[in-house]
C-alpha atoms as a PDB file:
ATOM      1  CA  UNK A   1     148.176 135.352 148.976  1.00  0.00           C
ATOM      2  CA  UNK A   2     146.977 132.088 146.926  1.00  0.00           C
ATOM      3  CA  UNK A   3     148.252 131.822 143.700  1.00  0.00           C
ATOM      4  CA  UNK A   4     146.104 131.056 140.848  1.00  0.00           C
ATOM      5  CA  UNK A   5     146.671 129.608 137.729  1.00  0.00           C
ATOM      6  CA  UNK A   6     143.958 128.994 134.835  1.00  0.00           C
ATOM      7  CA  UNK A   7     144.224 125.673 132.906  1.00  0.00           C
ATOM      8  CA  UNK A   8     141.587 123.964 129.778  1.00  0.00           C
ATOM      9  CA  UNK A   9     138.844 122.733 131.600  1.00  0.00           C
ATOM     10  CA  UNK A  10     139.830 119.878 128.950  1.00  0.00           C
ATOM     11  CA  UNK A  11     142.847 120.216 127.035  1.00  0.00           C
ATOM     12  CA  UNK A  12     143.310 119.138 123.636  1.00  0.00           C
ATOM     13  CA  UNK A  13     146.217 116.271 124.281  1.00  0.00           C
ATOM     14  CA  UNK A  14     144.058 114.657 126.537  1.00  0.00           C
ATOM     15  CA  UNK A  15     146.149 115.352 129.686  1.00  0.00           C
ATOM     16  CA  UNK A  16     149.171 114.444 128.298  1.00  0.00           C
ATOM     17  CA  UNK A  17     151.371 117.173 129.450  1.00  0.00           C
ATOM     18  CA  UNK A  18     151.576 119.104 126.451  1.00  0.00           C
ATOM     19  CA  UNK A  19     149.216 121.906 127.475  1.00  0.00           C
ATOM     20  CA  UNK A  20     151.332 125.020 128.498  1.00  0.00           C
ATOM     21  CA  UNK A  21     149.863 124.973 132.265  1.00  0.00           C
ATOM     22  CA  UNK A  22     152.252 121.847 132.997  1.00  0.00           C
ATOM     23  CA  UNK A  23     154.931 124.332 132.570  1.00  0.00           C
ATOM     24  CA  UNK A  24     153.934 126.608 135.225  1.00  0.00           C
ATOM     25  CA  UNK A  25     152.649 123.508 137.506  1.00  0.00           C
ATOM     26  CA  UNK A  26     156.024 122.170 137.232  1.00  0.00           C
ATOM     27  CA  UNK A  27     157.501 125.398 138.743  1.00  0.00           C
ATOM     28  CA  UNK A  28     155.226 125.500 141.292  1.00  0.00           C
ATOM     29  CA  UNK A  29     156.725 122.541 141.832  1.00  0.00           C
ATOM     30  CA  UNK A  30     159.944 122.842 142.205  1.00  0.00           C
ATOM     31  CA  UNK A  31     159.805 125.550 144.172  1.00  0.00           C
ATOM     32  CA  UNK A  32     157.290 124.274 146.647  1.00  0.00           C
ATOM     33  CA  UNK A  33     154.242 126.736 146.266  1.00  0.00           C
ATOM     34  CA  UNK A  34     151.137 125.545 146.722  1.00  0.00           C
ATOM     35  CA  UNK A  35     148.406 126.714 144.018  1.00  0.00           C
ATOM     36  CA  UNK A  36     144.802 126.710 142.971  1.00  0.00           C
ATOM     37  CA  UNK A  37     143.453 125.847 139.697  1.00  0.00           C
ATOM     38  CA  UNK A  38     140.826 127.851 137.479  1.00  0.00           C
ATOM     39  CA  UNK A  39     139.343 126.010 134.493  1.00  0.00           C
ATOM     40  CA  UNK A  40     138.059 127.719 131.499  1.00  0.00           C
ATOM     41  CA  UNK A  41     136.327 126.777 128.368  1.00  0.00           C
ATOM     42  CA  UNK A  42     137.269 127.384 124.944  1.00  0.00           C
ATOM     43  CA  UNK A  43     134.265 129.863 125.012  1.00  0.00           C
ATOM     44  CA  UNK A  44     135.498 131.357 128.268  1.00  0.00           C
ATOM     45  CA  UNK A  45     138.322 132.313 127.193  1.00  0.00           C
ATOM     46  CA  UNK A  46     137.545 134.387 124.569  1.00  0.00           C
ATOM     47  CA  UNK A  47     135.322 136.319 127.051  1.00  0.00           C
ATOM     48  CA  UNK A  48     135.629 140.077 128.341  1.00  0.00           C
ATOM     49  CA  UNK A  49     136.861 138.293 132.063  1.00  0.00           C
ATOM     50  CA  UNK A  50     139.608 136.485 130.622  1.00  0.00           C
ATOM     51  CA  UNK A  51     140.835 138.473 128.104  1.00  0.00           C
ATOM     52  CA  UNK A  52     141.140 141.131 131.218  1.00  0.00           C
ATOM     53  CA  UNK A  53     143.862 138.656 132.286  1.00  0.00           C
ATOM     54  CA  UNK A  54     145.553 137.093 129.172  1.00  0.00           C
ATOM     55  CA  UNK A  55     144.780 139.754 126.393  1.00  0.00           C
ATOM     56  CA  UNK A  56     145.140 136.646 123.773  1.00  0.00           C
ATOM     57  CA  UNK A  57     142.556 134.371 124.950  1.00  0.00           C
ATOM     58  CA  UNK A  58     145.278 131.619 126.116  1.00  0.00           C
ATOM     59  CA  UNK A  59     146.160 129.967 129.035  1.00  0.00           C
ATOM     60  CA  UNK A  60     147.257 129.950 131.527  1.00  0.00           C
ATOM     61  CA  UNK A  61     147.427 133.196 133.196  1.00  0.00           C
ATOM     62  CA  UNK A  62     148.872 133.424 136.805  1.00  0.00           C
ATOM     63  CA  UNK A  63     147.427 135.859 139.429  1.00  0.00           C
ATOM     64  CA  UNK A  64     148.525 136.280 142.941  1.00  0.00           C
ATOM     65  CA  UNK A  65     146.871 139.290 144.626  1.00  0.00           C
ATOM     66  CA  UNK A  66     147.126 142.649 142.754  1.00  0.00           C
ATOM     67  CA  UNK A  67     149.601 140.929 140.217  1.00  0.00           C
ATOM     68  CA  UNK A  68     148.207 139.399 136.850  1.00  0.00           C
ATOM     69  CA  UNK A  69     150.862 137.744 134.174  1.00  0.00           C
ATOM     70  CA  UNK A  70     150.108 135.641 130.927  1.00  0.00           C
ATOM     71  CA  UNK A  71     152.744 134.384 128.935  1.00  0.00           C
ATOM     72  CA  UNK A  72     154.679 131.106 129.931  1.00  0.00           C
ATOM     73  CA  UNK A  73     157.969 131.841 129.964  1.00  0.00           C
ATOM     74  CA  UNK A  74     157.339 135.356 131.865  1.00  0.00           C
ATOM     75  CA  UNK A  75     154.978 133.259 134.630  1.00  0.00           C
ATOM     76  CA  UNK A  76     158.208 130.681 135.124  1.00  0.00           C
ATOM     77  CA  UNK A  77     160.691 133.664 135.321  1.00  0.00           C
ATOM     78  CA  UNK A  78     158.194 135.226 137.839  1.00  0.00           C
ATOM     79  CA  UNK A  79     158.200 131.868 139.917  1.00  0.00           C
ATOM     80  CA  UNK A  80     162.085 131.451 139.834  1.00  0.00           C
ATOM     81  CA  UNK A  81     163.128 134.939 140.535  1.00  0.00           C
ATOM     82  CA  UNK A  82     160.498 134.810 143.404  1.00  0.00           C
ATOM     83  CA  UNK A  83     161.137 131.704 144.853  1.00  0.00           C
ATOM     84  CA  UNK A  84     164.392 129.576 145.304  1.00  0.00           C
ATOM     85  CA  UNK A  85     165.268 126.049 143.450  1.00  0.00           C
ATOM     86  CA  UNK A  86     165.046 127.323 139.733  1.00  0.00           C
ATOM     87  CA  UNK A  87     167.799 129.811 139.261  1.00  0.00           C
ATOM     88  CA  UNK A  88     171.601 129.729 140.565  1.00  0.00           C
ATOM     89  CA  UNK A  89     172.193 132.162 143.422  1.00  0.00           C
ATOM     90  CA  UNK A  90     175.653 132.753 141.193  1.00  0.00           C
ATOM     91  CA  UNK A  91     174.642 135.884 138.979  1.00  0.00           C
ATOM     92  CA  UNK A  92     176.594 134.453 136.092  1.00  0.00           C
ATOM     93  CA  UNK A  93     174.547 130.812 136.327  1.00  0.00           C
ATOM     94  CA  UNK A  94     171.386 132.551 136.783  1.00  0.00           C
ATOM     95  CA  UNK A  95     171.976 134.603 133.419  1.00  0.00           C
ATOM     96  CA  UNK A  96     172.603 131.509 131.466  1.00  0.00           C
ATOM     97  CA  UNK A  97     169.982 130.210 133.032  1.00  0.00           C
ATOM     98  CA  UNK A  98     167.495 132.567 131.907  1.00  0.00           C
ATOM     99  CA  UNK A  99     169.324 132.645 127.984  1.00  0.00           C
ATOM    100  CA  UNK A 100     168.222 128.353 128.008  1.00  0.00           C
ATOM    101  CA  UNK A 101     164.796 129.318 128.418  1.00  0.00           C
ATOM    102  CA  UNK A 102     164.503 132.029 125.745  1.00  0.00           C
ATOM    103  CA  UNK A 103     166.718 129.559 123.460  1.00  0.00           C
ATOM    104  CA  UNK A 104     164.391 126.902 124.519  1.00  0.00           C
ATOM    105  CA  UNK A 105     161.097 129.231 123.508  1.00  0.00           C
ATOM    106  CA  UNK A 106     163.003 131.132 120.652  1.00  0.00           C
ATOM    107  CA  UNK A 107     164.600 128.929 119.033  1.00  0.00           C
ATOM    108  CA  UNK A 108     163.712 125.536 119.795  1.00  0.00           C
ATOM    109  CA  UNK A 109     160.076 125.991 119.762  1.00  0.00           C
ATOM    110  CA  UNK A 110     159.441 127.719 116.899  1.00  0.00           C
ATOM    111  CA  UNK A 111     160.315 124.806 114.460  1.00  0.00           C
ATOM    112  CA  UNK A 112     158.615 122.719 116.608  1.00  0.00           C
ATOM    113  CA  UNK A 113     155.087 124.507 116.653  1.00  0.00           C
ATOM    114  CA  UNK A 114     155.783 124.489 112.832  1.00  0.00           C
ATOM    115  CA  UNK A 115     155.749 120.587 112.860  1.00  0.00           C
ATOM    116  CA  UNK A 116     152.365 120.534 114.359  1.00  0.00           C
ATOM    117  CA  UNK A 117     150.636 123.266 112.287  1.00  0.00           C
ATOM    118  CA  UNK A 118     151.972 121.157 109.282  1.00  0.00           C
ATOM    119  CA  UNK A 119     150.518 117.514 110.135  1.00  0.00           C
ATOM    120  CA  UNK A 120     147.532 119.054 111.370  1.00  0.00           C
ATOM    121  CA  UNK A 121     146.264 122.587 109.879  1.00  0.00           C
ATOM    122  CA  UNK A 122     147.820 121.838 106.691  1.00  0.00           C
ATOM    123  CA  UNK A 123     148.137 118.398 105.913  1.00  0.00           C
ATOM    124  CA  UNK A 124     145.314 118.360 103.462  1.00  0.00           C
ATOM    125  CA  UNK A 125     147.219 121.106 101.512  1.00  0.00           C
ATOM    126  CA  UNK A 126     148.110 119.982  98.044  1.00  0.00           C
ATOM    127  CA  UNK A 127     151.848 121.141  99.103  1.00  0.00           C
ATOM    128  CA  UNK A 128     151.835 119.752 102.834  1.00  0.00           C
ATOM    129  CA  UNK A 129     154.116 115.999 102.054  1.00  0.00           C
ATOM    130  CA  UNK A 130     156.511 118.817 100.435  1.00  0.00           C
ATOM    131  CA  UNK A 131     156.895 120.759 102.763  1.00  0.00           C
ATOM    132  CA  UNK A 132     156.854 118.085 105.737  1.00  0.00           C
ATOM    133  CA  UNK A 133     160.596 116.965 104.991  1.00  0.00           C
ATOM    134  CA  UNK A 134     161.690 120.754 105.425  1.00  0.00           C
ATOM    135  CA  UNK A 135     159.791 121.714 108.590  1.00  0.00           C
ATOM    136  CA  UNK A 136     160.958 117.973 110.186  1.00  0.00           C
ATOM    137  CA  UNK A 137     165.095 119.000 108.661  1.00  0.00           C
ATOM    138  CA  UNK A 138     165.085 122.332 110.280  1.00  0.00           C
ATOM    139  CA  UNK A 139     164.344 120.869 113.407  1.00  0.00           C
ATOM    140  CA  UNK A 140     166.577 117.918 112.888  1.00  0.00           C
ATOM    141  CA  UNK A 141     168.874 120.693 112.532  1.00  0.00           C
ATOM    142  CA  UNK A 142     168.266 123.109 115.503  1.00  0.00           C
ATOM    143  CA  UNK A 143     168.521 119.389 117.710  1.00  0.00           C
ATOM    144  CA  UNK A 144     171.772 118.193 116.476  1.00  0.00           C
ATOM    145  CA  UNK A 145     173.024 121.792 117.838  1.00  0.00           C
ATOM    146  CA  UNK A 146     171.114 121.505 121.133  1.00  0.00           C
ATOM    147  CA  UNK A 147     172.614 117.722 121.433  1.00  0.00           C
ATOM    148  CA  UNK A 148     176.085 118.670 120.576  1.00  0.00           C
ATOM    149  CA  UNK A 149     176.161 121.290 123.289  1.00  0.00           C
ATOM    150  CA  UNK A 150     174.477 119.162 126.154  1.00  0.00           C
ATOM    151  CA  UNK A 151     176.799 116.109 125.212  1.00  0.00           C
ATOM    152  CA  UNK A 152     177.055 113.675 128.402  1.00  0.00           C
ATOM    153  CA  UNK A 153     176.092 116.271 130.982  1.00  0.00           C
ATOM    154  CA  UNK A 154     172.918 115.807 132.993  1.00  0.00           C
ATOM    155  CA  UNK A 155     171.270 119.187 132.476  1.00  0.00           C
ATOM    156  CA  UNK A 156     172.304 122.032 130.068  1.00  0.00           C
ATOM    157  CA  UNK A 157     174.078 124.064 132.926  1.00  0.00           C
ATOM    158  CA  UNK A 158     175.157 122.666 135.993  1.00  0.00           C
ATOM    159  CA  UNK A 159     172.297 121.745 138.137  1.00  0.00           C
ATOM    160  CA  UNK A 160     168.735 121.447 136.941  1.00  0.00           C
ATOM    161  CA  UNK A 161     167.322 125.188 136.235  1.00  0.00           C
ATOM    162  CA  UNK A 162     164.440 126.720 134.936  1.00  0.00           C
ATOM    163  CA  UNK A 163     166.203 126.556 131.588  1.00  0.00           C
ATOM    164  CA  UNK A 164     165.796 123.131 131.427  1.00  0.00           C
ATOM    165  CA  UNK A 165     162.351 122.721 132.723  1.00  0.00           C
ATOM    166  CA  UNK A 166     161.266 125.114 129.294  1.00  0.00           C
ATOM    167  CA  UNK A 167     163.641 123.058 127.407  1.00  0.00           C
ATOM    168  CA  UNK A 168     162.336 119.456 128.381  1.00  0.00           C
ATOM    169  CA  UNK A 169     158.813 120.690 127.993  1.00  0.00           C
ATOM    170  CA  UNK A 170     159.403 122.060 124.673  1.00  0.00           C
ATOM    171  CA  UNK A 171     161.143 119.030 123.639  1.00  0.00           C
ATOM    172  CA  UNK A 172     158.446 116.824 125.293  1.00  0.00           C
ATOM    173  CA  UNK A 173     156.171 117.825 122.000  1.00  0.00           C
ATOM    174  CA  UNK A 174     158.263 116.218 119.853  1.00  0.00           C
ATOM    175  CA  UNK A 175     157.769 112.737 121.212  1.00  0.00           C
ATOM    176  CA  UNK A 176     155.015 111.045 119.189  1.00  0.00           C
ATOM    177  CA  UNK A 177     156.760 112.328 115.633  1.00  0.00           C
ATOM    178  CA  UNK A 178     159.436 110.394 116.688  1.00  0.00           C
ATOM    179  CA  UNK A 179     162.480 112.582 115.881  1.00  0.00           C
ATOM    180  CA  UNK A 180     163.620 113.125 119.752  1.00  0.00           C
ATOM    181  CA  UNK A 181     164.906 109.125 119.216  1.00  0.00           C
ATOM    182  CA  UNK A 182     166.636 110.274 116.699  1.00  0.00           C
ATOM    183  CA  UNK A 183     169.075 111.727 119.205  1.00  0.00           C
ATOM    184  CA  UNK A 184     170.193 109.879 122.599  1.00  0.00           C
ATOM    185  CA  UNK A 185     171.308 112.158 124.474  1.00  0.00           C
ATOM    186  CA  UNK A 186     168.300 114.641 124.049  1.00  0.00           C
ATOM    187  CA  UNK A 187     165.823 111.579 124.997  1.00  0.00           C
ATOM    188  CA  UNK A 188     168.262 110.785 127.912  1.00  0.00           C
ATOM    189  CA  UNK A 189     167.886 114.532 128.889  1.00  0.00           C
ATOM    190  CA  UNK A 190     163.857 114.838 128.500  1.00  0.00           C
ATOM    191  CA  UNK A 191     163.357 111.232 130.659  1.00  0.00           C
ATOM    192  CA  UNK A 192     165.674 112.932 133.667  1.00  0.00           C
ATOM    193  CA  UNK A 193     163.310 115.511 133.555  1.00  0.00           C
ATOM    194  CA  UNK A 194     160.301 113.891 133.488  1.00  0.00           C
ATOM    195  CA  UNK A 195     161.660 111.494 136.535  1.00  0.00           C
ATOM    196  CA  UNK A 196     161.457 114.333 138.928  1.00  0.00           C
ATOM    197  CA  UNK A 197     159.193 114.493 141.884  1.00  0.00           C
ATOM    198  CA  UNK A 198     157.737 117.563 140.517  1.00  0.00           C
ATOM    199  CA  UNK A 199     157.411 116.843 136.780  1.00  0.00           C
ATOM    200  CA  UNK A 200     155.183 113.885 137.916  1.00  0.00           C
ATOM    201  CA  UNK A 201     153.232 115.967 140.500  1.00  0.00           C
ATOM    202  CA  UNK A 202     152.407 118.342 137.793  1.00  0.00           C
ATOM    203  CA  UNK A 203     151.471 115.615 135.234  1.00  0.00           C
ATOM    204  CA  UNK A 204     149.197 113.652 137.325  1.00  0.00           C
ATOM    205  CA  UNK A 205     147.380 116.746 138.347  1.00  0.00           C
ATOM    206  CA  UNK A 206     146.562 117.558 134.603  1.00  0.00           C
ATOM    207  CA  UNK A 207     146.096 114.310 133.850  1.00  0.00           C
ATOM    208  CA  UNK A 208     143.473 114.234 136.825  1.00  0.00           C
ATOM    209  CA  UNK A 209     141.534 116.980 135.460  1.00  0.00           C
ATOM    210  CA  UNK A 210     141.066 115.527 131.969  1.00  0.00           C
ATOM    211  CA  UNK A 211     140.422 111.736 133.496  1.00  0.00           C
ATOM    212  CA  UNK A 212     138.008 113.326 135.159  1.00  0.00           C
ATOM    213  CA  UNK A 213     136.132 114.708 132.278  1.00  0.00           C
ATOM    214  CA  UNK A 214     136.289 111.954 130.240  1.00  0.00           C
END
């Protein structure tokens, strides 16, 4: 059965990576499973087909015969629980391995996601340069923590996991504010990722799409 994944038929960052389909590409990946691409529109998906699929009018959505999922994190958990090269076979290692992706999405995210609705839904806001610092601490915060417990190891837990493909794309966001420099070992640990055979297979085929388009 093919699996297929929807993507923006032009995503806002241009093809930078940012755009939550890498996340699932890069699984794909790593595991070693081919896939086909559906593009939607903006318009798209707020239609009656898609929001069969994803009931929030996002992408991407992942579908592989009878079986429909949404959600990021769920569609990588799918992926590594169905496929091996993103989860230990050791049941301990596999259950940290699956904590480092909720910490990545529920607690490193969140602050994150803030940063961006603050530069660019509210910066016009007569409050926005106050509340800038504070967004831009808490996350200064929540990275010193992340740093401290990654200190010189390559990856988070042992070997590469799906825990830190979530983590290095959820850190990825962070580049162009320039806080990830602010921390060495966290921009040490986001370039290993992104110098893996499948990062870059999953990059260049967003990128392709949205070249393409322009």
């Amino acid at each position: 059965m093919a699996i297929i994944i929807t993507a923006f038929e032009r995503s806002p960052d241009g093809g930078k990576g940012l755009a939550r389909d890498t996340r699932v590409r890069w699984a794909l990946e790593e595991v070693g499973q081919p896939y086909e691409v559906r593009l939607v529109s903006f318009r798209a998906m707020k239609e009656p087909a898609h929001l069969g699929i994803h009931p929030f009018g996002q992408i991407p959505t992942y579908e592989e015969g009878d079986l429909a999922l949404f959600e990021t994190g769920a569609i990588v958990l799918h992926i590594a629980e169905r496929h091996v090269g993103l989860l230990p076979d050791d049941a301990n290692a596999r259950a940290r391995a699956i904590t480092w992706m909720f910490a990545a999405l529920n607690t490193v995210e969140p602050p994150i996601l803030e940063l961006v609705t603050a530069k660019f839904l509210e910066g016009d806001k007569p409050w926005s340069k106050k509340r800038l610092p504070l967004v831009q601490d808490r996350i200064r915060n929540r990275l010193g923590q992340l740093s401290a417990r990654l200190g010189d190891a390559d990856w988070l837990d042992g070997a590469f996991s799906a825990g830190d493909l979530m983590m290095v794309s959820v850190l990825l966001r962070l580049r162009s504010s320039g806080i990830l420099d602010e921390f060495p070992k966290l921009a040490g640990y986001v370039a290993r990722g992104e110098a893996r055979p499948a990062y870059k297979r999953a990059f260049a085929a967003q990128l392709a799409i949205n070249a393409g388009m322009s």
